[in-house]
N, C-alpha and C. Protein backbone atom coordinates (compact mmCIF):
# COMPACT_ATOMS: atom_id res chain seq x y z
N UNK A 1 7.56 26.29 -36.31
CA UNK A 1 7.53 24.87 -36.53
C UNK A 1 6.15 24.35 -36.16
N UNK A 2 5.64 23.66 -37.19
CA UNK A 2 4.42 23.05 -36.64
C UNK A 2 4.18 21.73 -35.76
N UNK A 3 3.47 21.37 -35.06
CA UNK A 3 3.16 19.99 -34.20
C UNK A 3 2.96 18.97 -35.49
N UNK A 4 3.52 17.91 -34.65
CA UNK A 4 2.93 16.79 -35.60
C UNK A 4 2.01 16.06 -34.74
N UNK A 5 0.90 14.94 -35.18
CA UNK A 5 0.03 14.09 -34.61
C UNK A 5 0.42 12.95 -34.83
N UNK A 6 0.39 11.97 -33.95
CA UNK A 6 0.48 10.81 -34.09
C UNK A 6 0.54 10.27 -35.29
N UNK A 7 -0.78 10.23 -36.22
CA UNK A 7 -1.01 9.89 -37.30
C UNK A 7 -0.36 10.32 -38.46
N UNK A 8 0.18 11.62 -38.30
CA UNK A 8 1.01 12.26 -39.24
C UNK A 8 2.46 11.84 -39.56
N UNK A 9 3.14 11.11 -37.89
CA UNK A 9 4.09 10.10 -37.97
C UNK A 9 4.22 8.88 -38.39
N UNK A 10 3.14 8.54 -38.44
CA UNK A 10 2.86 6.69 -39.29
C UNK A 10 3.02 5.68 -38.24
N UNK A 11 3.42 6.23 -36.63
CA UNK A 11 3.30 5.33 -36.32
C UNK A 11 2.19 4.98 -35.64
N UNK A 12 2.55 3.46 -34.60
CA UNK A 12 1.42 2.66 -34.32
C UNK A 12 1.06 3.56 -32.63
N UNK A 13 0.08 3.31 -32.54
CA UNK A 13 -0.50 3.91 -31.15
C UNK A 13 0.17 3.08 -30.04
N UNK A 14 0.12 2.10 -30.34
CA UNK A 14 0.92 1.45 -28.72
C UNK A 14 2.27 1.36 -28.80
N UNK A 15 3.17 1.80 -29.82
CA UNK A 15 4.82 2.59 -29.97
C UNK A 15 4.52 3.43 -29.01
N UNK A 16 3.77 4.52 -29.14
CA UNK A 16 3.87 5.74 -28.52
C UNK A 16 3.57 6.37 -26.79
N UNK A 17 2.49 4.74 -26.55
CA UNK A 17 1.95 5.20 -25.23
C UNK A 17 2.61 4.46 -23.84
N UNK A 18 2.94 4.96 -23.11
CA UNK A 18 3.94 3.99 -21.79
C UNK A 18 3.13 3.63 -21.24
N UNK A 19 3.57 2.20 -20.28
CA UNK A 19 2.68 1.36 -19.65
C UNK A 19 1.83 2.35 -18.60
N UNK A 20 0.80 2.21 -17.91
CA UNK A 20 0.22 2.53 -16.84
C UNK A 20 0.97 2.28 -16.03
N UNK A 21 1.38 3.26 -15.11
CA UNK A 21 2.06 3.60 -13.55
C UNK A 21 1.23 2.65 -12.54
N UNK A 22 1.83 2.24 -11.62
CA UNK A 22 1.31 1.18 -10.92
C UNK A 22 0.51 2.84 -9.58
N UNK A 23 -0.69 2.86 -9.32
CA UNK A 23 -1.48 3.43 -8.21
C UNK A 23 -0.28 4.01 -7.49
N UNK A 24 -0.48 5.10 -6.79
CA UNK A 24 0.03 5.69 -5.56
C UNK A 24 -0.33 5.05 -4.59
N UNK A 25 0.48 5.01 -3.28
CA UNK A 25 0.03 4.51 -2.47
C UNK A 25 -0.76 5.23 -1.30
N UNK A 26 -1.63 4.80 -0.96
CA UNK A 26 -2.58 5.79 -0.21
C UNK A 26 -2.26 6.42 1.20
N UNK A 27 -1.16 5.16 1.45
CA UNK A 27 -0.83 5.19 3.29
C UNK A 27 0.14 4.96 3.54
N UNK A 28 1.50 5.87 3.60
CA UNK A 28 3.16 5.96 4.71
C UNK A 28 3.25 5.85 5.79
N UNK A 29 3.25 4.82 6.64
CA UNK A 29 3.82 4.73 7.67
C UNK A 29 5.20 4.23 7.97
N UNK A 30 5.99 5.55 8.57
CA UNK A 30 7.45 5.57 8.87
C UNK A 30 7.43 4.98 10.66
N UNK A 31 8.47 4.29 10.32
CA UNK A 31 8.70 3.93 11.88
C UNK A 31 9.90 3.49 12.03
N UNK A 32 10.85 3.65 13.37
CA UNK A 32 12.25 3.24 13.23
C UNK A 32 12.40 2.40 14.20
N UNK A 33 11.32 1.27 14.41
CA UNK A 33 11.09 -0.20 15.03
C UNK A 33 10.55 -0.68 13.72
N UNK A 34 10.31 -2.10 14.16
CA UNK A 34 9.07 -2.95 13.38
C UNK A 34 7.95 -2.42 13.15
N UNK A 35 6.83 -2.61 12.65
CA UNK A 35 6.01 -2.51 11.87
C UNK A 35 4.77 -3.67 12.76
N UNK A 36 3.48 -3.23 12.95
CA UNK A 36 2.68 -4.35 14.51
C UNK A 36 1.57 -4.55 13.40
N UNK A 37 1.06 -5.86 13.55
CA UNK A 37 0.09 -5.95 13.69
C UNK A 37 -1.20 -5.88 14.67
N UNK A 38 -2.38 -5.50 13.92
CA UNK A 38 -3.25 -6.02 15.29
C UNK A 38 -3.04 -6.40 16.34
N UNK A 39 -3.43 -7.73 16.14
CA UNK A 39 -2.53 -8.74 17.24
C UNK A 39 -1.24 -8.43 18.27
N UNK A 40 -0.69 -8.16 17.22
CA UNK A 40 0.54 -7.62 18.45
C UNK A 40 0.16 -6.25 19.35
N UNK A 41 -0.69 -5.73 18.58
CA UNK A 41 -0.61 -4.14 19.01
C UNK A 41 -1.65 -4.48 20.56
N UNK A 42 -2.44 -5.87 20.66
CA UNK A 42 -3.28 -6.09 21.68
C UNK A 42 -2.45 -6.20 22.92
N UNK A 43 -0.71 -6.60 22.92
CA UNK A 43 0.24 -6.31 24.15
C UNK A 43 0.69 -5.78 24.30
N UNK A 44 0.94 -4.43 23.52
CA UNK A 44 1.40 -3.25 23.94
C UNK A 44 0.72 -2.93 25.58
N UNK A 45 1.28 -2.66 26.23
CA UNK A 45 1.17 -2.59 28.09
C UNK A 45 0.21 -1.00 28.31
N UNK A 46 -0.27 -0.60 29.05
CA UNK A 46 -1.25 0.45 29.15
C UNK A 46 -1.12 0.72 30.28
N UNK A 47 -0.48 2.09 30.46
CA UNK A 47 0.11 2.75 32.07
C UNK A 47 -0.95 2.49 32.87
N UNK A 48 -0.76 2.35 34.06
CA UNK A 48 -1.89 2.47 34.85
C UNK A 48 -2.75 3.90 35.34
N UNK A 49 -3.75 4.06 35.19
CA UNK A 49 -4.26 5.63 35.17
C UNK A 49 -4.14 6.24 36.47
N UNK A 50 -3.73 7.15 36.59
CA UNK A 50 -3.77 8.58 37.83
C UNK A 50 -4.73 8.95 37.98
N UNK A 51 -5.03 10.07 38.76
CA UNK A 51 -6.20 10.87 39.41
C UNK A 51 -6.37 11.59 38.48
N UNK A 52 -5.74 12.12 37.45
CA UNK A 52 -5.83 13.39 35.98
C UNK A 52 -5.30 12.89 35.16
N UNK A 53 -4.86 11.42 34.78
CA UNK A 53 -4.82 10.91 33.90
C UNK A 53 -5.02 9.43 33.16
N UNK A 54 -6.14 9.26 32.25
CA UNK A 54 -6.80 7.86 32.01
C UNK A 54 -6.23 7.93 30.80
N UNK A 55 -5.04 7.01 30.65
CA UNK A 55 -4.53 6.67 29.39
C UNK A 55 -5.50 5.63 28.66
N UNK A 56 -5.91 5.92 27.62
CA UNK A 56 -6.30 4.55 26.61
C UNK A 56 -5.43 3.72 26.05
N UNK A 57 -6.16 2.35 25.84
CA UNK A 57 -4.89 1.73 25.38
C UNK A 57 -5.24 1.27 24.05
N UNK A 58 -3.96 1.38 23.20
CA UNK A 58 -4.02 1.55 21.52
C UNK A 58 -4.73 0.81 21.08
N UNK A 59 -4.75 -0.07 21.74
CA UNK A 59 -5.74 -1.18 20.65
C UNK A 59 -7.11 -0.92 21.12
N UNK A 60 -7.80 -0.27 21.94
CA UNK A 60 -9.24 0.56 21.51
C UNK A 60 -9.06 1.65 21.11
N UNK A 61 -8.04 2.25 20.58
CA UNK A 61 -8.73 3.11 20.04
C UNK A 61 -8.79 3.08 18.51
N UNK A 62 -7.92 2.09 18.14
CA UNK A 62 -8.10 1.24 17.09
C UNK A 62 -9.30 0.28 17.07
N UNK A 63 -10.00 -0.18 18.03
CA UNK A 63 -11.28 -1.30 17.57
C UNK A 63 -11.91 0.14 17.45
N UNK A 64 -12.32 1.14 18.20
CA UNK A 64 -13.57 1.86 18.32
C UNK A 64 -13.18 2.57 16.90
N UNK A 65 -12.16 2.72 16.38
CA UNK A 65 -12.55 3.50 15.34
C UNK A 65 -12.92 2.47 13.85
N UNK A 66 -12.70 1.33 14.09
CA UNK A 66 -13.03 0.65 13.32
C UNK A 66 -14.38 0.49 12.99
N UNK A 67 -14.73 0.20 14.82
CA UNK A 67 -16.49 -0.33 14.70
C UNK A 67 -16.87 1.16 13.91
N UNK A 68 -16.40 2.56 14.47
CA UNK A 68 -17.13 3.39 14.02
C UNK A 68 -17.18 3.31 12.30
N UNK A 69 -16.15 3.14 11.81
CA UNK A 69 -16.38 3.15 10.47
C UNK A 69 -16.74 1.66 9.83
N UNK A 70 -17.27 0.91 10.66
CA UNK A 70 -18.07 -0.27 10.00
C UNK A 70 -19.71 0.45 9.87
N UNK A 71 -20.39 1.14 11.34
CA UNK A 71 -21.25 1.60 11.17
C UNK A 71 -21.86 2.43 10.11
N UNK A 72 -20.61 3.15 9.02
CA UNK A 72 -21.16 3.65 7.86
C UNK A 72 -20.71 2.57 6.57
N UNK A 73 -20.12 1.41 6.65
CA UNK A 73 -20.25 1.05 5.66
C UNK A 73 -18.96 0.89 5.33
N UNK A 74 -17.65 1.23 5.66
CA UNK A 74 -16.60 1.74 5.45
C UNK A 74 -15.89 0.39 6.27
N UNK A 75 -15.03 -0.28 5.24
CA UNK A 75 -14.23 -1.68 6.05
C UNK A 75 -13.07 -0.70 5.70
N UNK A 76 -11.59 -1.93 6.67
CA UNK A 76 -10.42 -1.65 6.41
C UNK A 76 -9.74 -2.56 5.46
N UNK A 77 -9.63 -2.46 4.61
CA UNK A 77 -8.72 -2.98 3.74
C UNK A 77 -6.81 -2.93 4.36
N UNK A 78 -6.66 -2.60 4.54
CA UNK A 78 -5.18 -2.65 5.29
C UNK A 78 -4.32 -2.10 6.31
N UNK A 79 -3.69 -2.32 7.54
CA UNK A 79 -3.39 -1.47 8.16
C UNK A 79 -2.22 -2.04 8.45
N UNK A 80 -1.74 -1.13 9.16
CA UNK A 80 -0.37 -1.52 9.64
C UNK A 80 0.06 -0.35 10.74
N UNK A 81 0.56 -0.50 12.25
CA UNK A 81 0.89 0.17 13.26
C UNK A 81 2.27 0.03 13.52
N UNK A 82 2.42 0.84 14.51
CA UNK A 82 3.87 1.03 14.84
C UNK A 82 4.01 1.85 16.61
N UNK A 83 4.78 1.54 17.34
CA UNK A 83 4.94 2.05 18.28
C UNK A 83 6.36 2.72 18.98
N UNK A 84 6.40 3.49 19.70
CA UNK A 84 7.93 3.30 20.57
C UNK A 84 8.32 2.51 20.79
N UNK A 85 9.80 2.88 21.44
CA UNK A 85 10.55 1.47 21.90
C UNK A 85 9.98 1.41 23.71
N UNK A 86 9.02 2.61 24.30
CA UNK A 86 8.98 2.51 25.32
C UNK A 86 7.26 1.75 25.36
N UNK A 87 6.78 1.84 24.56
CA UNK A 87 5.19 1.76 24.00
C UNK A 87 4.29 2.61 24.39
N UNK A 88 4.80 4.19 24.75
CA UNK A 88 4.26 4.89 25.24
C UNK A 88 3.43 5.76 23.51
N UNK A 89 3.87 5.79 22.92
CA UNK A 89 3.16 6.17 21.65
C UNK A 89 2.99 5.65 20.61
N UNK A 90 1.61 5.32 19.71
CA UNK A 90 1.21 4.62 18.88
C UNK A 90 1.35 5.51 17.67
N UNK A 91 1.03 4.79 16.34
CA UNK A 91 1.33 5.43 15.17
C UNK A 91 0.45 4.16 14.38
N UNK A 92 -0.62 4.69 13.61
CA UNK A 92 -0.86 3.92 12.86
C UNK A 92 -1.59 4.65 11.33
N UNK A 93 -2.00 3.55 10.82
CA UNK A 93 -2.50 3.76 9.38
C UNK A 93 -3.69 2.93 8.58
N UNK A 94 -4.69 3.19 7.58
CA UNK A 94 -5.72 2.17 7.90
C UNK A 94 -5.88 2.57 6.05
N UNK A 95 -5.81 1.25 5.13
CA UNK A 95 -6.34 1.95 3.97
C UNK A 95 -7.57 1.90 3.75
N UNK A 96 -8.70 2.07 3.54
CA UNK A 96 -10.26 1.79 3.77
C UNK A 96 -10.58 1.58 2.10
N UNK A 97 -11.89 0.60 2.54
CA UNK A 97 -12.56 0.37 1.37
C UNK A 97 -13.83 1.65 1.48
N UNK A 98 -14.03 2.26 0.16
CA UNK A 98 -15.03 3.26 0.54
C UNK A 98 -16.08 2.91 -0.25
N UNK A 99 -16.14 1.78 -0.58
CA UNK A 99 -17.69 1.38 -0.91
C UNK A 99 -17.87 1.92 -3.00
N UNK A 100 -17.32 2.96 -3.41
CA UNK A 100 -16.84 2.88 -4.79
C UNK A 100 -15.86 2.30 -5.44
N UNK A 101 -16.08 2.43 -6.77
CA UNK A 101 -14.46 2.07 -8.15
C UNK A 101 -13.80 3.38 -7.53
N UNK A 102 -12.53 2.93 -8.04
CA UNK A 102 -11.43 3.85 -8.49
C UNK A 102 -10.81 4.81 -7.30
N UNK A 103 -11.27 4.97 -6.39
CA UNK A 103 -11.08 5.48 -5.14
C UNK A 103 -10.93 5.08 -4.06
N UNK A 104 -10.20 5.10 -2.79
CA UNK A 104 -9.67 4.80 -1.78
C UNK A 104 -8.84 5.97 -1.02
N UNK A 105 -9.50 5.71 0.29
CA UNK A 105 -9.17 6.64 1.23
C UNK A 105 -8.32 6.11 2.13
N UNK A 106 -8.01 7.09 2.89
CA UNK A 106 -6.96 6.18 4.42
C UNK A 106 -6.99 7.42 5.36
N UNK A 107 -6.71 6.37 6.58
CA UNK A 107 -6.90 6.83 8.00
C UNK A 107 -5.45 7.12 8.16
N UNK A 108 -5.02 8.14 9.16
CA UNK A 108 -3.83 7.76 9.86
C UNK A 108 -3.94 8.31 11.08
N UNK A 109 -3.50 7.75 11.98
CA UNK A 109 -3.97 8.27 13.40
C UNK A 109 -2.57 7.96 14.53
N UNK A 110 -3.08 8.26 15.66
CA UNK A 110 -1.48 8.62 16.57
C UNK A 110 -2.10 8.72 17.88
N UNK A 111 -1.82 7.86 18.85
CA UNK A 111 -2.54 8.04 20.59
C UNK A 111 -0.81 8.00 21.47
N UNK A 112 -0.78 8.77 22.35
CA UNK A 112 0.25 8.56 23.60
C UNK A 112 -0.64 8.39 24.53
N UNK A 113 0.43 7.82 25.50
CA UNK A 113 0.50 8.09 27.07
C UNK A 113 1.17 8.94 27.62
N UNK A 114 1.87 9.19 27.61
CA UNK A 114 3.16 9.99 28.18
C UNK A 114 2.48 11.40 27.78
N UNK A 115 0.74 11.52 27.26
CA UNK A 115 1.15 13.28 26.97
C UNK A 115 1.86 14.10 26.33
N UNK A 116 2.82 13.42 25.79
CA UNK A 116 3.38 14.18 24.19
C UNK A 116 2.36 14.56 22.98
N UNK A 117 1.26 14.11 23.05
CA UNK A 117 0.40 14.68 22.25
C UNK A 117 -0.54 14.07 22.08
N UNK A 118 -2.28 15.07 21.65
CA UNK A 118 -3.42 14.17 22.14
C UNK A 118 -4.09 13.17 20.75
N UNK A 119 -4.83 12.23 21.05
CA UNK A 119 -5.58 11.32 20.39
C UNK A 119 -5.81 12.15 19.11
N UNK A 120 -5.29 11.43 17.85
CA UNK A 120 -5.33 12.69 16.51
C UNK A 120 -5.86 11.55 15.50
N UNK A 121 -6.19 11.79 14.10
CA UNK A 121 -6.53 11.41 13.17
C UNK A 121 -6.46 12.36 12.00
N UNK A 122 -6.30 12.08 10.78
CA UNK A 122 -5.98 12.77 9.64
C UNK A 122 -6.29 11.49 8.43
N UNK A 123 -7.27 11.86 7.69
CA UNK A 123 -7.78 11.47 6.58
C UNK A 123 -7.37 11.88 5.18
N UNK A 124 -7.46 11.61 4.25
CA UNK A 124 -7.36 11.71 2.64
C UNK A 124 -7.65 10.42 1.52
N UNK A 125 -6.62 11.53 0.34
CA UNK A 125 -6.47 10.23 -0.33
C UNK A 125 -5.09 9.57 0.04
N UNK A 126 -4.33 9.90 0.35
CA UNK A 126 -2.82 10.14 0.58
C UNK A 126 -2.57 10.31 2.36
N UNK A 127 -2.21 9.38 3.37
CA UNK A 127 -1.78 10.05 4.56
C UNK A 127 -0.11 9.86 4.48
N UNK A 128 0.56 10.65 5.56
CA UNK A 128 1.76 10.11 5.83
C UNK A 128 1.76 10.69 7.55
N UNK A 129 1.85 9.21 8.07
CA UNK A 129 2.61 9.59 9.48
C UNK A 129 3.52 8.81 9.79
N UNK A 130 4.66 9.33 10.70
CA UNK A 130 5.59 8.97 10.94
C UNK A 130 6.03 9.25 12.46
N UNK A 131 6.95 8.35 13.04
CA UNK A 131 6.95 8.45 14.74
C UNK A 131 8.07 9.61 14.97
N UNK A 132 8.36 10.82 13.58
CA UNK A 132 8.75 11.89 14.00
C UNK A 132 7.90 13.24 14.57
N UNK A 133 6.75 12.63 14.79
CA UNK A 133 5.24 13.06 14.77
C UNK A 133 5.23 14.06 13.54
N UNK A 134 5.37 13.46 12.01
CA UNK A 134 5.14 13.89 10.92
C UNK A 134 3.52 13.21 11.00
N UNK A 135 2.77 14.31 10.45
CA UNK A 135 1.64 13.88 10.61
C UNK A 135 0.41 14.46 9.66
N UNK A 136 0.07 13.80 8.43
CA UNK A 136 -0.48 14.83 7.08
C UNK A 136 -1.62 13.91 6.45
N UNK A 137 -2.59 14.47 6.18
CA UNK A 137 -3.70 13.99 5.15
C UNK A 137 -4.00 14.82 4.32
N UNK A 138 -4.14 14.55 3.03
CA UNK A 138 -4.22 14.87 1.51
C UNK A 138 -5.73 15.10 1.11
């Protein structure tokens, strides 16, 4: 059996072609609380540090990575965080403007206190983290 072409069917080109798919989304963040902004994420509470242990608290390590990626040029176009119910571990996500068309990257990153696991980050086009410490860049 031979192929047929478009043209060989008579019909019209926009019969045949489906709308454009709306973009993937660049950045999953799962969480089984609310969803923080900034702002909020500035009262999340910050253990007080020990003799062997200097907890940071989420919201620098969210400005510093910001300033760092202002220094190349690189804004955030969207983010959105998430924490425990104890606020001992952060979870967040950052979609970035990368300065071209057609492309967009994202951050996703993850800080505790409690020592369940250390200061992380994971980049792509695609992240997904989640406060099952699912944790992936594309």
């Amino acid at each position: 059996m031979q192929e047929t072409t478009v043209i060989e069917q008579d019909q019209p080109v926009g019969a045949i072609l489906s709308p454009v798919p709306a973009p993937a989304p660049t950045m999953t963040l799962c969480s089984y609380g609310t969803k923080l902004t900034r702002d909020e994420l500035v009262r999340v509470a910050t253990p007080a540090a020990t003799e062997t242990h200097k907890p940071i608290p989420h919201i620098a390590v969210v400005e510093k990575l910001i300033e760092a990626l202002g220094f190349r040029q690189i804004g955030v176009v969207r983010e959105e965080y998430a924490v425990s119910s104890d606020g001992m571990r952060m979870f967040g996500v950052m979609d970035l403007s990368s300065g071209f068309e057609g492309c967009r990257f994202a951050i996703g990153l993850r800080n505790s206190h409690d020592k369940s696991f250390r200061l992380s980050c994971t980049v792509g086009l695609r992240v997904f983290v989640c406060e099952n410490l699912a944790f992936h860049g594309e």
